[in-house]
PDB file of N, CA and C in Angstrom:
ATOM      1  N   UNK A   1      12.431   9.744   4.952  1.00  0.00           N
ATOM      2  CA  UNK A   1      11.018   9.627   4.675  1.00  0.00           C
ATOM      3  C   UNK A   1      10.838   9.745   3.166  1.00  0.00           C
ATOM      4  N   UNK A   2       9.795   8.983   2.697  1.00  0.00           N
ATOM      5  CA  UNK A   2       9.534   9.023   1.162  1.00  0.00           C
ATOM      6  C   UNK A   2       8.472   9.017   0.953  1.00  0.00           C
ATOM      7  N   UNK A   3       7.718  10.393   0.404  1.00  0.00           N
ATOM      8  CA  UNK A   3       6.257  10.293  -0.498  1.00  0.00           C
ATOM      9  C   UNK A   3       5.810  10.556  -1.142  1.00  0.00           C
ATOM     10  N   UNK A   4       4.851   9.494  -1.763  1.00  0.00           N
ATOM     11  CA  UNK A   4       4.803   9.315  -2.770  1.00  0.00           C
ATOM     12  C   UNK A   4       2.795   8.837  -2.978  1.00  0.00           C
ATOM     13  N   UNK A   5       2.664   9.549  -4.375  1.00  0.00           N
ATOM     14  CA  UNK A   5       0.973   9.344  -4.694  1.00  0.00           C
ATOM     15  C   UNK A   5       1.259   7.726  -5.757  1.00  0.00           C
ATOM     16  N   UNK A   6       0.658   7.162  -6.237  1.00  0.00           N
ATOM     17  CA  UNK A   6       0.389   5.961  -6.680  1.00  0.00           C
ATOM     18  C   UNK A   6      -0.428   6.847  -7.990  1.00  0.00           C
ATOM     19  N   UNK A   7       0.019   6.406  -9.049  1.00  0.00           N
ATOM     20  CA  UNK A   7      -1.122   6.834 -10.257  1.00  0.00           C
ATOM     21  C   UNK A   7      -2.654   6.416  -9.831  1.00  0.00           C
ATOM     22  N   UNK A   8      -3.564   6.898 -10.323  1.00  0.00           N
ATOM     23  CA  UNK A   8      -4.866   6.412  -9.871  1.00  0.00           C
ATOM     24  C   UNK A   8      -5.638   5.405 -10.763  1.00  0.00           C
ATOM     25  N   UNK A   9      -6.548   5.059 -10.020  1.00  0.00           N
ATOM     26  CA  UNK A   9      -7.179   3.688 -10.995  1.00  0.00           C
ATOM     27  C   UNK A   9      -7.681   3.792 -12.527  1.00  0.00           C
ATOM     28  N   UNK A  10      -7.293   5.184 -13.047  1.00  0.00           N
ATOM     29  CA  UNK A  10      -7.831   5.203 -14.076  1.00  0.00           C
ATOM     30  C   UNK A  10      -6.500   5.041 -15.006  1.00  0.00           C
ATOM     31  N   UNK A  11      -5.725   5.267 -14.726  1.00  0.00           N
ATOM     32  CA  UNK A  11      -4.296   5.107 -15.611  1.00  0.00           C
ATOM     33  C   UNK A  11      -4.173   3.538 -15.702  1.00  0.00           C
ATOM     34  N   UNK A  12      -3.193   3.243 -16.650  1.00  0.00           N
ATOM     35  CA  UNK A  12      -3.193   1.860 -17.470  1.00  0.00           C
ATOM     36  C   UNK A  12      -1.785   1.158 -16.107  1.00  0.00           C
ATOM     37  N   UNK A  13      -1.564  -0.285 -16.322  1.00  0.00           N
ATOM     38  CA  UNK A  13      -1.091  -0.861 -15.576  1.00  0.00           C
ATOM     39  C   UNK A  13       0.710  -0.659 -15.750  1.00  0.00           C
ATOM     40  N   UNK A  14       1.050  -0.584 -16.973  1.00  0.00           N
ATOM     41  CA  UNK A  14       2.200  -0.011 -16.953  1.00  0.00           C
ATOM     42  C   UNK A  14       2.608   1.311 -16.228  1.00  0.00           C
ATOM     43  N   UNK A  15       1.660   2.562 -15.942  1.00  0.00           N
ATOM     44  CA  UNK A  15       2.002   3.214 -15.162  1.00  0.00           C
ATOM     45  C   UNK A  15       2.336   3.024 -13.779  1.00  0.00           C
ATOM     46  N   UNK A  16       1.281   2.082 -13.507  1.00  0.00           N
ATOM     47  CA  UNK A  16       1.667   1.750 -11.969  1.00  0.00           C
ATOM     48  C   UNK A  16       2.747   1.080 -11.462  1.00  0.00           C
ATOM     49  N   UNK A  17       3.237   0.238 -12.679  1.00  0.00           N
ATOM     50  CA  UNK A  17       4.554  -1.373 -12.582  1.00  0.00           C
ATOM     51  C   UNK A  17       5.333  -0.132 -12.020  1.00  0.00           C
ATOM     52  N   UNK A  18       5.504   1.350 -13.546  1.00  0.00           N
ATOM     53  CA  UNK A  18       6.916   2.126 -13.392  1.00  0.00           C
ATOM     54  C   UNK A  18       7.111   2.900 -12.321  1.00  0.00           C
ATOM     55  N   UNK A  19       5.714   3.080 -11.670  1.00  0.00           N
ATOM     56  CA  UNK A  19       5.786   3.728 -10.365  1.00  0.00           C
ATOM     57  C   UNK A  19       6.419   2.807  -9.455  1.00  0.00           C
ATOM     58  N   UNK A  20       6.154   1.812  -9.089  1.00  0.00           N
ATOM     59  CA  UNK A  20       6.394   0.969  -8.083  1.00  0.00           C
ATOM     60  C   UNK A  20       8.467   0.572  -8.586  1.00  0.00           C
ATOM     61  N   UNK A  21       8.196   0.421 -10.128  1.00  0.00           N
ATOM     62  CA  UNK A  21      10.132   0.364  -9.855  1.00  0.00           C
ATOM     63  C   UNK A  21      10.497   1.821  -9.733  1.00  0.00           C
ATOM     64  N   UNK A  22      10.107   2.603  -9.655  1.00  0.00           N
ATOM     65  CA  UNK A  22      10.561   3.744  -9.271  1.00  0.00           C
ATOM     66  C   UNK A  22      11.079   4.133  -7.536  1.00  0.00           C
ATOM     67  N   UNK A  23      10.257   3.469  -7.065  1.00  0.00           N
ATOM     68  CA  UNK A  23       9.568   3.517  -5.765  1.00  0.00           C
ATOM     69  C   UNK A  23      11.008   2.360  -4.953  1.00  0.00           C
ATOM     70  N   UNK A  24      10.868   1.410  -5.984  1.00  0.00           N
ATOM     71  CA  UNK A  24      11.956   0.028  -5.637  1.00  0.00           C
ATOM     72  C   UNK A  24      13.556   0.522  -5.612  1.00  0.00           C
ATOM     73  N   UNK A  25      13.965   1.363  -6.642  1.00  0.00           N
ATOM     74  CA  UNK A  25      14.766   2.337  -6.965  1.00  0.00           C
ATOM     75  C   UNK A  25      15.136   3.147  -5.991  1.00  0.00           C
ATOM     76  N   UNK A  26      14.304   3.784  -5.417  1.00  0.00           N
ATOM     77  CA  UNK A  26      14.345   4.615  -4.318  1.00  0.00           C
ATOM     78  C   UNK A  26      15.247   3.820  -3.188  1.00  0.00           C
ATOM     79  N   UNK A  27      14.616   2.783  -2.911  1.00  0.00           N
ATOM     80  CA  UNK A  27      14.605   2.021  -1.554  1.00  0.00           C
ATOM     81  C   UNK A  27      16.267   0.868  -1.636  1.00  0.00           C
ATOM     82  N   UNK A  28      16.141   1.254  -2.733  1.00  0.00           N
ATOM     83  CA  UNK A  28      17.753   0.084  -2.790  1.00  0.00           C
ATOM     84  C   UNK A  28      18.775   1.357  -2.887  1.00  0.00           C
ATOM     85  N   UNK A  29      18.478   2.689  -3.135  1.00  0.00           N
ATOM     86  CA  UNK A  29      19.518   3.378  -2.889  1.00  0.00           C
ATOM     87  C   UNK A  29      19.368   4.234  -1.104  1.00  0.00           C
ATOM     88  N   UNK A  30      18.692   3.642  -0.366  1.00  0.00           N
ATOM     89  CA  UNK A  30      18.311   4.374   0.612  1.00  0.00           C
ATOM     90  C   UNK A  30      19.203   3.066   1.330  1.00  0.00           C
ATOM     91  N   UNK A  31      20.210   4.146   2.484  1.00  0.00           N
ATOM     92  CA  UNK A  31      21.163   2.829   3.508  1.00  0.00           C
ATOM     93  C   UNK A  31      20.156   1.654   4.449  1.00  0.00           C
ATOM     94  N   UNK A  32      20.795   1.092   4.314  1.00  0.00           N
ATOM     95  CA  UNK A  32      19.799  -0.090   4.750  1.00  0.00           C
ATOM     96  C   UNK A  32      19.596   0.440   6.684  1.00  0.00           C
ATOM     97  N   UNK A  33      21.037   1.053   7.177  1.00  0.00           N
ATOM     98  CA  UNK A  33      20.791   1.792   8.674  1.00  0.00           C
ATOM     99  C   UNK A  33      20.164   2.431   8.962  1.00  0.00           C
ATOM    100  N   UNK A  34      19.302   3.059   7.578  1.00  0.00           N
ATOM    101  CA  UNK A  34      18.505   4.280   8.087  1.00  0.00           C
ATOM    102  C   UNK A  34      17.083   3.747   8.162  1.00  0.00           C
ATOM    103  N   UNK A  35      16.190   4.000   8.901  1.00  0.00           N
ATOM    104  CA  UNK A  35      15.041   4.482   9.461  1.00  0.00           C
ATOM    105  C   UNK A  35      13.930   4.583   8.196  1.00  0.00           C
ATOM    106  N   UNK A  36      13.525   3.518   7.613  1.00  0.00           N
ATOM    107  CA  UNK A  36      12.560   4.177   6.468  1.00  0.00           C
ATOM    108  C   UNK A  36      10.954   3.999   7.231  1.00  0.00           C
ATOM    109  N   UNK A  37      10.447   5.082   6.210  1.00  0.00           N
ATOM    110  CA  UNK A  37       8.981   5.579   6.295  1.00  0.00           C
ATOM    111  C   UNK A  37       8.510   5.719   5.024  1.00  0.00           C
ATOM    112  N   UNK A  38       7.753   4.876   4.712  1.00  0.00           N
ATOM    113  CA  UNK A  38       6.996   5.934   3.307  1.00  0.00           C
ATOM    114  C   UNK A  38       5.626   5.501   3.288  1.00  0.00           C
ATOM    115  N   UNK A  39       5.023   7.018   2.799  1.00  0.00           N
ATOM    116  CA  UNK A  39       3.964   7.769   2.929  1.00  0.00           C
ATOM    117  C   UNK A  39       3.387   7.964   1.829  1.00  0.00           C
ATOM    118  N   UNK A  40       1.894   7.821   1.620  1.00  0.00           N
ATOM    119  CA  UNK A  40       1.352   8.478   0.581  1.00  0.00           C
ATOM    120  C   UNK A  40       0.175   7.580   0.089  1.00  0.00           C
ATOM    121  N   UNK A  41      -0.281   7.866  -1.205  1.00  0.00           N
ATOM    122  CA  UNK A  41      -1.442   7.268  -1.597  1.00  0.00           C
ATOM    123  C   UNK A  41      -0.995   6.453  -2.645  1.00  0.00           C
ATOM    124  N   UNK A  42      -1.365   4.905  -2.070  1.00  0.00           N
ATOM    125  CA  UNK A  42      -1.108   3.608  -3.155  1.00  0.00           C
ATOM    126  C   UNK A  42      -2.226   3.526  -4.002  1.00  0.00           C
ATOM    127  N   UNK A  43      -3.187   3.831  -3.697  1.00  0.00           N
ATOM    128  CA  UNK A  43      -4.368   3.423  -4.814  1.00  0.00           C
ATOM    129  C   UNK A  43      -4.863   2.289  -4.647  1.00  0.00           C
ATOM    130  N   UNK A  44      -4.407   1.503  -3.554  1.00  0.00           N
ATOM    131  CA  UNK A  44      -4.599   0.194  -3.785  1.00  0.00           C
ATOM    132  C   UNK A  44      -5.483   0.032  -2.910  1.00  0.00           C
ATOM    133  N   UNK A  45      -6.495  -1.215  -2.650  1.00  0.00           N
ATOM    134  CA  UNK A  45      -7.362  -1.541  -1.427  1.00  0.00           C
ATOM    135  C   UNK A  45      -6.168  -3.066  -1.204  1.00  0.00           C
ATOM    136  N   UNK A  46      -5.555  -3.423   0.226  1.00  0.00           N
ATOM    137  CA  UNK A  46      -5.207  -4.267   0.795  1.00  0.00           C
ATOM    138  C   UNK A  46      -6.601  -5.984   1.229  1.00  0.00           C
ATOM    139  N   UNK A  47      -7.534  -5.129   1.457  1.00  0.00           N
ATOM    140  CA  UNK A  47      -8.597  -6.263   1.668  1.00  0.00           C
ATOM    141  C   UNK A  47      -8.399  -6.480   3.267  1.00  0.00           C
ATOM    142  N   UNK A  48     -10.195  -7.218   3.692  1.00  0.00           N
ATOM    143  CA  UNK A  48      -9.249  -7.343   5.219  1.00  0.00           C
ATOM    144  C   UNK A  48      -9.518  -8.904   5.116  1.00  0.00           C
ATOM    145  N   UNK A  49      -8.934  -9.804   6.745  1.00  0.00           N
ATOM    146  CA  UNK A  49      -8.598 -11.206   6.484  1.00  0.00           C
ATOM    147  C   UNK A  49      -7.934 -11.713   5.993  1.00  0.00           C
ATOM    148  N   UNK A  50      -6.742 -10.727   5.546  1.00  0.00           N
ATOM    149  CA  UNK A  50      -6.015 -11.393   4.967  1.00  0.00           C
ATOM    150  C   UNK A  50      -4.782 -12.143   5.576  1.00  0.00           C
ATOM    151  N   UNK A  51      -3.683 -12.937   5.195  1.00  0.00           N
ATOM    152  CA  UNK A  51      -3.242 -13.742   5.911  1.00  0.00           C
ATOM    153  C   UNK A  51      -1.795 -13.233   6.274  1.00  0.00           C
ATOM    154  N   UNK A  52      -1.127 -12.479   5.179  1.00  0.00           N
ATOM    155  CA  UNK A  52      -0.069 -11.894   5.407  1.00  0.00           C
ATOM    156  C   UNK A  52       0.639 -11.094   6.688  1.00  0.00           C
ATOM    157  N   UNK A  53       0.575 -11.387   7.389  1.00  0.00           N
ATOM    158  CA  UNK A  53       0.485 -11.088   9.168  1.00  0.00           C
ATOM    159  C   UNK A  53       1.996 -10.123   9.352  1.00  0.00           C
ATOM    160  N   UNK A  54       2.504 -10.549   8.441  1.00  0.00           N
ATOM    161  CA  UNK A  54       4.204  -9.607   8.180  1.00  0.00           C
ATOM    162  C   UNK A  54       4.008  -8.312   7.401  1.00  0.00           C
ATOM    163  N   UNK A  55       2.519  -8.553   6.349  1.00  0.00           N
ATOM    164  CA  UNK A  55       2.717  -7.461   6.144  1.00  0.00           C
ATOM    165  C   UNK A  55       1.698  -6.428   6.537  1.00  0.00           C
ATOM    166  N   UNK A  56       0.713  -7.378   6.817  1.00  0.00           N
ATOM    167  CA  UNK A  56      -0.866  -6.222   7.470  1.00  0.00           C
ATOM    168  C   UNK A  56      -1.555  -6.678   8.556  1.00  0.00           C
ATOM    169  N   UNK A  57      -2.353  -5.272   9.343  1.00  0.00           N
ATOM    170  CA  UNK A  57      -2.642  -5.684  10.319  1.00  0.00           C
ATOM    171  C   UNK A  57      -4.090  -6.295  10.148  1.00  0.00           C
ATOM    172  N   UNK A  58      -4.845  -6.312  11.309  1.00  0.00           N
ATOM    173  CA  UNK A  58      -6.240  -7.150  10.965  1.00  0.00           C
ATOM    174  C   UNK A  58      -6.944  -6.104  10.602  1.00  0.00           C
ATOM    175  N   UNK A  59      -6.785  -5.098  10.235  1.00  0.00           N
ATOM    176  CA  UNK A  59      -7.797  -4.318   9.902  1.00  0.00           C
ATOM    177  C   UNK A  59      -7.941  -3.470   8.813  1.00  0.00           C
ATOM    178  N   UNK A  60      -7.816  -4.587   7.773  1.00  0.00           N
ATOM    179  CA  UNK A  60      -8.352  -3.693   6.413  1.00  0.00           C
ATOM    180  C   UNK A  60      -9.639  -3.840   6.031  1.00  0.00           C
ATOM    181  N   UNK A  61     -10.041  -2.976   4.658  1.00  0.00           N
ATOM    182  CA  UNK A  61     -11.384  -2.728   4.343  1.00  0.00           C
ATOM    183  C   UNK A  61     -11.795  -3.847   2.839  1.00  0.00           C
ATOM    184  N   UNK A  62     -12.973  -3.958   2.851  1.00  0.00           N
ATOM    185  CA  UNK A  62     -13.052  -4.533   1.780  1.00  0.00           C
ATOM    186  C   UNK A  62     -12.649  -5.841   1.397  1.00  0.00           C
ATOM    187  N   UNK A  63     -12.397  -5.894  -0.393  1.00  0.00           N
ATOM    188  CA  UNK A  63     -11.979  -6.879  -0.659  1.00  0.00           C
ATOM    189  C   UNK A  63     -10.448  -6.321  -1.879  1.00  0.00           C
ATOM    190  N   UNK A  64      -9.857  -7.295  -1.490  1.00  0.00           N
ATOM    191  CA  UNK A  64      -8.547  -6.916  -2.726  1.00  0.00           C
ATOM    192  C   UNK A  64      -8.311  -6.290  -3.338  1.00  0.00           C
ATOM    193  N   UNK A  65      -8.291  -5.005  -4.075  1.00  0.00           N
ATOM    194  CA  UNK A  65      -7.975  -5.482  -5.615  1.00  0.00           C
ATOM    195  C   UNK A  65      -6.435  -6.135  -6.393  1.00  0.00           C
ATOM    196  N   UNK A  66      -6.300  -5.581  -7.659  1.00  0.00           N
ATOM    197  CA  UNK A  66      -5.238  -5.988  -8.202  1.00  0.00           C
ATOM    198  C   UNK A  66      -4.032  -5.342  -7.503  1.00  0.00           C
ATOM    199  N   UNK A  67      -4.366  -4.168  -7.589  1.00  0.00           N
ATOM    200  CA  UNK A  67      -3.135  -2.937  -7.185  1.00  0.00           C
ATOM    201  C   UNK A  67      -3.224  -3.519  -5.546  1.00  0.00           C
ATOM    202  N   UNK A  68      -3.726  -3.896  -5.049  1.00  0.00           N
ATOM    203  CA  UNK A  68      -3.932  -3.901  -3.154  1.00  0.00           C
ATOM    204  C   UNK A  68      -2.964  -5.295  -3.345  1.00  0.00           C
ATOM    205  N   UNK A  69      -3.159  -6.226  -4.394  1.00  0.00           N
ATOM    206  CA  UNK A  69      -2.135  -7.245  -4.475  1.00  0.00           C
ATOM    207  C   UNK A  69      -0.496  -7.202  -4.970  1.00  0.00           C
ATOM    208  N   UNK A  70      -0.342  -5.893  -5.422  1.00  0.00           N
ATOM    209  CA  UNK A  70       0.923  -5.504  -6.317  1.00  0.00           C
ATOM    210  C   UNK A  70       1.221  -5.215  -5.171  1.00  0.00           C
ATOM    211  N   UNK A  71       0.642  -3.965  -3.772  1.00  0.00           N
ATOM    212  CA  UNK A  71       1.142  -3.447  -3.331  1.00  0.00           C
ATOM    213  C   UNK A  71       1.639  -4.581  -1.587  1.00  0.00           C
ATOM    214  N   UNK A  72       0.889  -5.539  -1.425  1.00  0.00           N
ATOM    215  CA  UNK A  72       1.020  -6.159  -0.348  1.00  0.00           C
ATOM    216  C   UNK A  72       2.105  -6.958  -1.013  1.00  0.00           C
ATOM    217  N   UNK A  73       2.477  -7.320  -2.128  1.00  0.00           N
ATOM    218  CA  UNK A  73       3.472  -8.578  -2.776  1.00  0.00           C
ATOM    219  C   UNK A  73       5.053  -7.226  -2.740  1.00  0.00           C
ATOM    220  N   UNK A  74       4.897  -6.178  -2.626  1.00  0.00           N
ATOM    221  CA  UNK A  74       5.740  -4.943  -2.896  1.00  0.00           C
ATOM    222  C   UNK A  74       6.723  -4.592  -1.337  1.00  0.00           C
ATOM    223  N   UNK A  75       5.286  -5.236  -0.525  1.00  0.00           N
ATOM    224  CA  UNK A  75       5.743  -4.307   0.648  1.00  0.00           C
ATOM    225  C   UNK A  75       6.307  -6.066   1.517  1.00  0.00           C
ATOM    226  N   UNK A  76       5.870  -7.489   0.929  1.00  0.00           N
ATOM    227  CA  UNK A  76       6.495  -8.541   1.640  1.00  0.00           C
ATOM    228  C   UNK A  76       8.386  -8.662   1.016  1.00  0.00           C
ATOM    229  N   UNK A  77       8.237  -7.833  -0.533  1.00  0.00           N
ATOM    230  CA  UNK A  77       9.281  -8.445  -0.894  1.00  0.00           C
ATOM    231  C   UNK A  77      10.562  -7.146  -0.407  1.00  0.00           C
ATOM    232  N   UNK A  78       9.937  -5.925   0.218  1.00  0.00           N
ATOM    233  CA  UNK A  78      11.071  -5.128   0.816  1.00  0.00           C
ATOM    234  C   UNK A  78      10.558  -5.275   2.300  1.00  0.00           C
ATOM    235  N   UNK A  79      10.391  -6.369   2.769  1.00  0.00           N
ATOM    236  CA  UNK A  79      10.318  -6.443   4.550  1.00  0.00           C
ATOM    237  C   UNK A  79       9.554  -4.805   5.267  1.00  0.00           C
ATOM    238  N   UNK A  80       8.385  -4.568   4.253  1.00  0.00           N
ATOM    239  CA  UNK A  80       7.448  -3.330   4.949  1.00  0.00           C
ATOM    240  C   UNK A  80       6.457  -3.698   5.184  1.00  0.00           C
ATOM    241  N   UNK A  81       5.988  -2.803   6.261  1.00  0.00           N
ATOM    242  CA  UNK A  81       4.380  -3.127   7.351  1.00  0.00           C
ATOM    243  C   UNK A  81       3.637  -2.245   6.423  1.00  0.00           C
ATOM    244  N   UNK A  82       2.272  -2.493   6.388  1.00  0.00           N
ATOM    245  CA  UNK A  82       1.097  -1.603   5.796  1.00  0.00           C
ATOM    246  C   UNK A  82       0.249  -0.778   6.867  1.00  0.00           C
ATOM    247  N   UNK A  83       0.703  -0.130   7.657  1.00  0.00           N
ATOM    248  CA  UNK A  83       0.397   0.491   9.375  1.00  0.00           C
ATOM    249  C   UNK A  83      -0.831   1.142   9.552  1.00  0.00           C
ATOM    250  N   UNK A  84      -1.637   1.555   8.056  1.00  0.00           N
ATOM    251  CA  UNK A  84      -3.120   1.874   8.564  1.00  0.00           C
ATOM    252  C   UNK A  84      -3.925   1.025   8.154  1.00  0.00           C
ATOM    253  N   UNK A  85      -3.700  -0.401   8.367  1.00  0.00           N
ATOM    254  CA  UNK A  85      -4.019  -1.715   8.520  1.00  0.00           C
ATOM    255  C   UNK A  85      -3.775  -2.386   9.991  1.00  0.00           C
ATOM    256  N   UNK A  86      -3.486  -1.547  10.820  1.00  0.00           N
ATOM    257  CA  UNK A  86      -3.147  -1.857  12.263  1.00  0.00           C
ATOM    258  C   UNK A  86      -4.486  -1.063  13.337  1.00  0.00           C
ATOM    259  N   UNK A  87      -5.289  -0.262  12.784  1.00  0.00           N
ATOM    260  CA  UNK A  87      -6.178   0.784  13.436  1.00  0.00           C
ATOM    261  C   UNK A  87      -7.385   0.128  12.738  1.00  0.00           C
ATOM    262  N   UNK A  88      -8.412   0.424  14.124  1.00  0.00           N
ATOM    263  CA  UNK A  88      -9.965  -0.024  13.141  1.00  0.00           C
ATOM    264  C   UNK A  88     -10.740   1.201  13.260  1.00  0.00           C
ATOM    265  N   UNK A  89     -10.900   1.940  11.698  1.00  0.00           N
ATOM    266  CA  UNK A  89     -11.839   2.467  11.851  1.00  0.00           C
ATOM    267  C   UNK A  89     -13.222   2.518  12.254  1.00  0.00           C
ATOM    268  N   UNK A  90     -13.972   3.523  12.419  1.00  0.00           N
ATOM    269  CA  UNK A  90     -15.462   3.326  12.110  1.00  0.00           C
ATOM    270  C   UNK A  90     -15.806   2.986  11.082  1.00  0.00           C
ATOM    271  N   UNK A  91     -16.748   1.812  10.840  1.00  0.00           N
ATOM    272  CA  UNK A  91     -17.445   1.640   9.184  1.00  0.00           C
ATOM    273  C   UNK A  91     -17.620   2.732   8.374  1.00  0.00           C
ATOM    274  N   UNK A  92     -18.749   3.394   9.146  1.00  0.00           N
ATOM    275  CA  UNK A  92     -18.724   4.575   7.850  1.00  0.00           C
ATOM    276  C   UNK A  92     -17.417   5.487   7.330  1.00  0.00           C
ATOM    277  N   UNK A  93     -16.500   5.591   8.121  1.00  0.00           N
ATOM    278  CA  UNK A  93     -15.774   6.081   8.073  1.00  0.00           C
ATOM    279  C   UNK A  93     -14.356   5.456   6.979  1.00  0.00           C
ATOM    280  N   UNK A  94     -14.367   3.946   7.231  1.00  0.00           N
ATOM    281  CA  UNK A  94     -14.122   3.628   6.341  1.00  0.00           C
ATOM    282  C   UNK A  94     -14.884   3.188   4.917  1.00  0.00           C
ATOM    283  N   UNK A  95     -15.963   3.357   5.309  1.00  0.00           N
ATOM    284  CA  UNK A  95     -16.625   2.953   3.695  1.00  0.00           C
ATOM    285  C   UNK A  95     -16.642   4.512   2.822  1.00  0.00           C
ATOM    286  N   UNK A  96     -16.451   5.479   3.469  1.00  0.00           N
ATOM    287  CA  UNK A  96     -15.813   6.662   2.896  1.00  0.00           C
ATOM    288  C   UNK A  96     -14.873   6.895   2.049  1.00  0.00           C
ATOM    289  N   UNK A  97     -13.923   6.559   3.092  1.00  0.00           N
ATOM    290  CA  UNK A  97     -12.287   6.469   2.414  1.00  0.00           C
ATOM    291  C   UNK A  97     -12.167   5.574   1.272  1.00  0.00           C
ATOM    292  N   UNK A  98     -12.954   4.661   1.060  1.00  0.00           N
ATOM    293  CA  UNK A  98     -12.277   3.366   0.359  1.00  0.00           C
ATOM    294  C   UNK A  98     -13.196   3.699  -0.936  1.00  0.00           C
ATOM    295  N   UNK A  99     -14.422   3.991  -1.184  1.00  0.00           N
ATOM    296  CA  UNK A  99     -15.251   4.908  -2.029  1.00  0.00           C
ATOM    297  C   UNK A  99     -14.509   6.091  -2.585  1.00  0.00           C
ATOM    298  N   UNK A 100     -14.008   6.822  -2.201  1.00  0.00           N
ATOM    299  CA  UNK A 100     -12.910   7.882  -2.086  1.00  0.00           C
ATOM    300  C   UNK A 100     -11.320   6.918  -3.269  1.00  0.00           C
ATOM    301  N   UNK A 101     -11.653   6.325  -2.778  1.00  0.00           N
ATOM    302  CA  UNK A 101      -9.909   6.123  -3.009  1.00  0.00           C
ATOM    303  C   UNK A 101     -10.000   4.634  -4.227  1.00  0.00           C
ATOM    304  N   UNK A 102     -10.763   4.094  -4.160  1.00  0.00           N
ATOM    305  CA  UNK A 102     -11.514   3.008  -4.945  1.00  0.00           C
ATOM    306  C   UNK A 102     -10.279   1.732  -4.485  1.00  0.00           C
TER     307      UNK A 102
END
């Protein structure tokens, strides 16, 4: 299991690239037999409708952003699911979180 917070939207874009090769780093030294999970806060909004069906389910919030595009292009190019994109919240409940989390 691996987790991990995402710098937040207020930090500059180079922080986030070095997070994510950090993150990439991780995952190429982790055996390919084992069982991965990783956990935590991307920062990113995924968007919903979107088409990527390998990597999300139908149920995201919103619309894109940049980081929701780093992180869906992150998770097609290491063969990972985005799994609380598989559950539909309540609206308010998600217009919470995503306000919350920008």
């Amino acid at each position: 299991m691996i987790q991990c917070y995402a710098p937040t939207k207020d930090k500059l874009d180079k922080e986030i690239e070095d997070f994510h090769k950090e993150v990439d780093h991780v995952l190429t030294e982790t055996p390919k037999q084992n069982l991965l999970e990783i956990t935590g806060d991307f920062s990113a909004r995924v968007g919903e409708d979107a088409g990527e069906n390998d990597v999300l389910g139908k149920y995201g919030y919103g619309q894109r952003n940049d980081r929701g595009q780093t992180l869906v292009d992150f998770c097609a190019e290491h063969k990972l699911f985005i799994t609380n994109t598989t559950f539909r919240l309540h609206r308010q409940e998600s217009r919470q979180h995503y306000q919350s989390t920008g």
